[in-house]
Protein backbone atom coordinates (compact mmCIF):
# COMPACT_ATOMS: atom_id res chain seq x y z
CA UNK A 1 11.89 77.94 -42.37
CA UNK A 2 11.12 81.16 -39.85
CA UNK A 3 11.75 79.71 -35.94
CA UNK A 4 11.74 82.42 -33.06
CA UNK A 5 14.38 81.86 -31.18
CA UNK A 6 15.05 83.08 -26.92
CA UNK A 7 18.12 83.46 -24.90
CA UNK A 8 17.65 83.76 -21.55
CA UNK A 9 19.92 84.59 -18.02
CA UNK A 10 23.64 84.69 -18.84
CA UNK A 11 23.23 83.39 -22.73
CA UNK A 12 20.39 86.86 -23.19
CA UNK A 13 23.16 89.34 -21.33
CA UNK A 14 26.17 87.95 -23.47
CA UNK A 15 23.70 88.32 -26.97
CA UNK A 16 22.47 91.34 -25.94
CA UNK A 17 18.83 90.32 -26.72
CA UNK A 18 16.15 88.19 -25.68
CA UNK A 19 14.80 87.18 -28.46
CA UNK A 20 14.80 86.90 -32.42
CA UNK A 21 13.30 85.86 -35.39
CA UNK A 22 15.43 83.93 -37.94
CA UNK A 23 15.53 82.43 -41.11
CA UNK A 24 16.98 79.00 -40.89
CA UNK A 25 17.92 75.73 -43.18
CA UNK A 26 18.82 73.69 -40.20
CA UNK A 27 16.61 70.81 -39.32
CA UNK A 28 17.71 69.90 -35.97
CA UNK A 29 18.47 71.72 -33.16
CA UNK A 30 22.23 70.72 -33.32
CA UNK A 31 22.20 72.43 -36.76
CA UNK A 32 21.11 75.65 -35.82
CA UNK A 33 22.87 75.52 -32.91
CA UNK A 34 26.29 75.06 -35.12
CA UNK A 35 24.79 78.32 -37.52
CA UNK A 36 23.83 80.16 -34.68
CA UNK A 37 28.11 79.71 -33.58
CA UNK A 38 29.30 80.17 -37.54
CA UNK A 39 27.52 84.05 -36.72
CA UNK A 40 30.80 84.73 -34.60
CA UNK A 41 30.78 87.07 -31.97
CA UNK A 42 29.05 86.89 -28.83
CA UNK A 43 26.21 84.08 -30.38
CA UNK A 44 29.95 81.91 -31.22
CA UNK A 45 30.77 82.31 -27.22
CA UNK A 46 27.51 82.18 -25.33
CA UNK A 47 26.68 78.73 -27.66
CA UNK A 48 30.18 77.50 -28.00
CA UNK A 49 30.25 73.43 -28.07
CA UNK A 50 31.94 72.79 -24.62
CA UNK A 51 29.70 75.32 -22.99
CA UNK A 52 26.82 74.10 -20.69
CA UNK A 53 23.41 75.25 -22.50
CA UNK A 54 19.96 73.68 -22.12
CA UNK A 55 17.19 73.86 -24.68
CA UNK A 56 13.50 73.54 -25.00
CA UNK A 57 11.47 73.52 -28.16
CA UNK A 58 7.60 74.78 -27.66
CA UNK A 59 8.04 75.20 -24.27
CA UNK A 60 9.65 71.62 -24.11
CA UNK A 61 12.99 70.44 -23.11
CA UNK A 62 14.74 68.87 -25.82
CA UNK A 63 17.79 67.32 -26.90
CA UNK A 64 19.97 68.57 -29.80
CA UNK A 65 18.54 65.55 -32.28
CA UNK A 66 14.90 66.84 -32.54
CA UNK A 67 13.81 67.84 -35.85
CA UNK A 68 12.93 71.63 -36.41
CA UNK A 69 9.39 72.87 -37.60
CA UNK A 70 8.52 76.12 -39.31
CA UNK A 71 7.27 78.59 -36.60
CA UNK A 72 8.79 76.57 -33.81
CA UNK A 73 10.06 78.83 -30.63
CA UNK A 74 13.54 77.79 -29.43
CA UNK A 75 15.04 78.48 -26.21
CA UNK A 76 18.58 78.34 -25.75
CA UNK A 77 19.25 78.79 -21.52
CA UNK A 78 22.30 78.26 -19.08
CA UNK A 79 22.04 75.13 -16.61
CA UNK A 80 19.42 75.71 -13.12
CA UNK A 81 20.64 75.37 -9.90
CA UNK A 82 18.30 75.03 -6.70
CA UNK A 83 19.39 75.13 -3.41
């Protein structure tokens, strides 16, 4: 399936982009999140397990169990802080 995926704050400066378009077999989020880290490089660092790194699906926060849909738009972000 085709999913367009965002990095944004520290996760888009360590990539080096903002966004992309991939081809993916994963169906959950945890699964592309572990092919996203078999790439190597600076998408194996800024998504290392370990590391702090929200997501959202649609425009919707999600945990790593949800099921993926062709076309979806993933988000992969650091953690907010307010103060």
């Amino acid at each position: 399936m085709k999913i367009q995926l965002r990095y944004f704050a520290s996760i888009r400066e360590a990539i080096g982009s903002g966004s992309e378009s991939v081809e993916t077999a994963a169906t959950t989020l945890s699964a592309l999140r572990d092919e996203l880290i078999a790439r190597g490089g600076a998408h194996a660092e800024a998504l290392a397990r370990g590391r702090a790194v929200r997501v959202s699906v649609n425009q919707t926060m999600a945990d790593e169990s949800i099921a993926l849909t062709d076309g979806a738009e993933v988000a992969f972000f650091p953690p907010v802080t307010g103060g």
